[in-house]
Protein backbone atom coordinates (compact mmCIF):
# COMPACT_ATOMS: atom_id res chain seq x y z
CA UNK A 1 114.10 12.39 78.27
CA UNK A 2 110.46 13.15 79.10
CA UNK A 3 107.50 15.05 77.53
CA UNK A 4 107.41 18.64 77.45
CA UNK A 5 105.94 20.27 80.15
CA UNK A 6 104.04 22.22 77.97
CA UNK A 7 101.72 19.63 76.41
CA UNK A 8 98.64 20.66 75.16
CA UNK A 9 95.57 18.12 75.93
CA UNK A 10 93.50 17.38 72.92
CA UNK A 11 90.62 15.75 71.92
CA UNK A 12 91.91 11.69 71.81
CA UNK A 13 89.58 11.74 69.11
CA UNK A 14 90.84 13.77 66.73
CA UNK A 15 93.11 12.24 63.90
CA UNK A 16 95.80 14.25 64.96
CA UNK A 17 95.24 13.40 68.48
CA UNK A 18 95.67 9.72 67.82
CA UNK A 19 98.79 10.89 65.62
CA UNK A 20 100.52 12.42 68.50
CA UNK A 21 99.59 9.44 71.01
CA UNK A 22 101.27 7.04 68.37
CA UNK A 23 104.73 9.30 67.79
CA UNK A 24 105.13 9.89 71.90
CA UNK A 25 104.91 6.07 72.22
CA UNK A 26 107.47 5.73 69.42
CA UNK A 27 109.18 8.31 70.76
CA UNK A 28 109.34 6.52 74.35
CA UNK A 29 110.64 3.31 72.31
CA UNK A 30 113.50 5.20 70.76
CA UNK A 31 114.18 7.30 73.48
CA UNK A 32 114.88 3.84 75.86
CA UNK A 33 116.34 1.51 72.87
CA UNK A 34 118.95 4.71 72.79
CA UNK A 35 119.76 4.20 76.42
CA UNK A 36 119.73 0.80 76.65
CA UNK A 37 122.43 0.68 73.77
CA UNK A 38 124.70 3.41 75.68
CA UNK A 39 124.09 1.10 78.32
CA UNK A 40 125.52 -1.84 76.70
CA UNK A 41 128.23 0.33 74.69
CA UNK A 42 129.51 1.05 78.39
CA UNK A 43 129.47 -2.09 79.14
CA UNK A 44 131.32 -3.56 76.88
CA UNK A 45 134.08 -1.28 76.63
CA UNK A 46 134.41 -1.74 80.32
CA UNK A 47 134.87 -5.54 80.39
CA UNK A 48 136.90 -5.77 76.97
CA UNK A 49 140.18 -2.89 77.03
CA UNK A 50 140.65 -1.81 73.87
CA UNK A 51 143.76 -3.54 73.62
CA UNK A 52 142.06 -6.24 73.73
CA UNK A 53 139.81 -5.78 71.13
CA UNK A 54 140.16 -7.04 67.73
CA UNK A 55 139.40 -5.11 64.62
CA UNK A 56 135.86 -6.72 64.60
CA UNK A 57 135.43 -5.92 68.25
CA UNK A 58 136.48 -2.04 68.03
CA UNK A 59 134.61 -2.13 64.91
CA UNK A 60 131.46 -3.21 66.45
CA UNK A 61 131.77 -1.13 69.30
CA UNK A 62 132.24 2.06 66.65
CA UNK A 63 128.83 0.62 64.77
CA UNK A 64 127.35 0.49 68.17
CA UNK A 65 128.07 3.70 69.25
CA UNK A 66 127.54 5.25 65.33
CA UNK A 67 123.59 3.41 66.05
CA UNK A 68 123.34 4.97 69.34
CA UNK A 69 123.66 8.53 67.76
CA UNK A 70 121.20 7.28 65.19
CA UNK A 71 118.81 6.35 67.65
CA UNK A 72 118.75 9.77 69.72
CA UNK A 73 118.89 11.68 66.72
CA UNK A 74 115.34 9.75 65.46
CA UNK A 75 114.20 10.86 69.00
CA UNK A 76 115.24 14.43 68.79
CA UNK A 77 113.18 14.41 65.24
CA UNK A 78 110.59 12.93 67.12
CA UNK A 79 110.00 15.02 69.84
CA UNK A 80 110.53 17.80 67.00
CA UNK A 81 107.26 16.19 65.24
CA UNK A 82 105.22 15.82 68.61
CA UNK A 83 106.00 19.58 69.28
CA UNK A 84 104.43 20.39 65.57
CA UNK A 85 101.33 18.28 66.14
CA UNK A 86 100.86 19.74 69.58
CA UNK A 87 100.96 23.13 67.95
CA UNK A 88 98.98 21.63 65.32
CA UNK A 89 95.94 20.13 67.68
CA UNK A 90 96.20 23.49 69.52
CA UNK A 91 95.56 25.64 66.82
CA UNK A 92 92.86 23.51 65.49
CA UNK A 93 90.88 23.18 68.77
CA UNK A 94 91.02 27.06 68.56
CA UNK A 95 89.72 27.43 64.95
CA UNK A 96 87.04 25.18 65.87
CA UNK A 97 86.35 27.19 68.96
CA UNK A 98 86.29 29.92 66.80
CA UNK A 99 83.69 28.34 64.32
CA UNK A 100 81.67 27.08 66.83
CA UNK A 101 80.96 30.76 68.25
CA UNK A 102 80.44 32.46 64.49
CA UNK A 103 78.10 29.49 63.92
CA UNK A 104 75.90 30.76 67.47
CA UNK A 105 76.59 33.82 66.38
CA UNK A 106 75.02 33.58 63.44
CA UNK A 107 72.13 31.69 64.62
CA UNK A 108 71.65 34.16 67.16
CA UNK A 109 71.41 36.99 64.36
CA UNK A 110 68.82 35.31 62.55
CA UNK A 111 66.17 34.64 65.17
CA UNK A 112 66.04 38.42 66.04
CA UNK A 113 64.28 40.36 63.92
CA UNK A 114 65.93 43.10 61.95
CA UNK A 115 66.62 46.24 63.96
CA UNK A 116 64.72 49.34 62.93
């Protein structure tokens, strides 16, 4: 579970810059807490057989597993977010792009004197 391929680099000053850096490190942190608990789900039901297991046991193991989907769902939404705030940054850098060359524009215009 990596990034997109298709992230956009923004400004790392930007408030929603520092937005996105914070959710694709939270994202990374769910993302291997979610494997790390299949991991150990696997694990467990490997060295205890289920008839083995007592109620508690299988019950934990279900509460494990019921976490585990938890987890990677929260990651999905995640990585649902980043792709908003990409889209997000992107347009914004372009608005501002935009600005920035009505603003010369402008500036331009009114230095020249008025055509005749």
């Amino acid at each position: 579970m990596s990034k997109p391929s298709n992230v956009v680099p923004a400004p790392v000053s930007t408030p929603l810059a520092r937005a996105l850096d914070q959710n694709e490190t939270v994202q990374e942190t769910v993302e291997q807490s979610a494997d790390e608990l299949l991991l150990i789900n696997t694990v467990l039901k490997q060295e205890i057989p289920g008839h083995i297991q007592t109620d508690a046991v299988a019950q934990a193991l279900q509460q494990g597993e019921e976490l585990e989907s938890k987890i990677q769902e929260t990651a999905d939404n995640l990585a649902q977010v980043n792709l908003a705030l990409e889209h997000e940054i992107a347009e914004r850098v372009e608005l501002e792009r935009e600005l920035a060359d009505t603003k010369a524009a402008l500036a331009e215009a009114q230095c020249q004197p008025p055509a005749q």
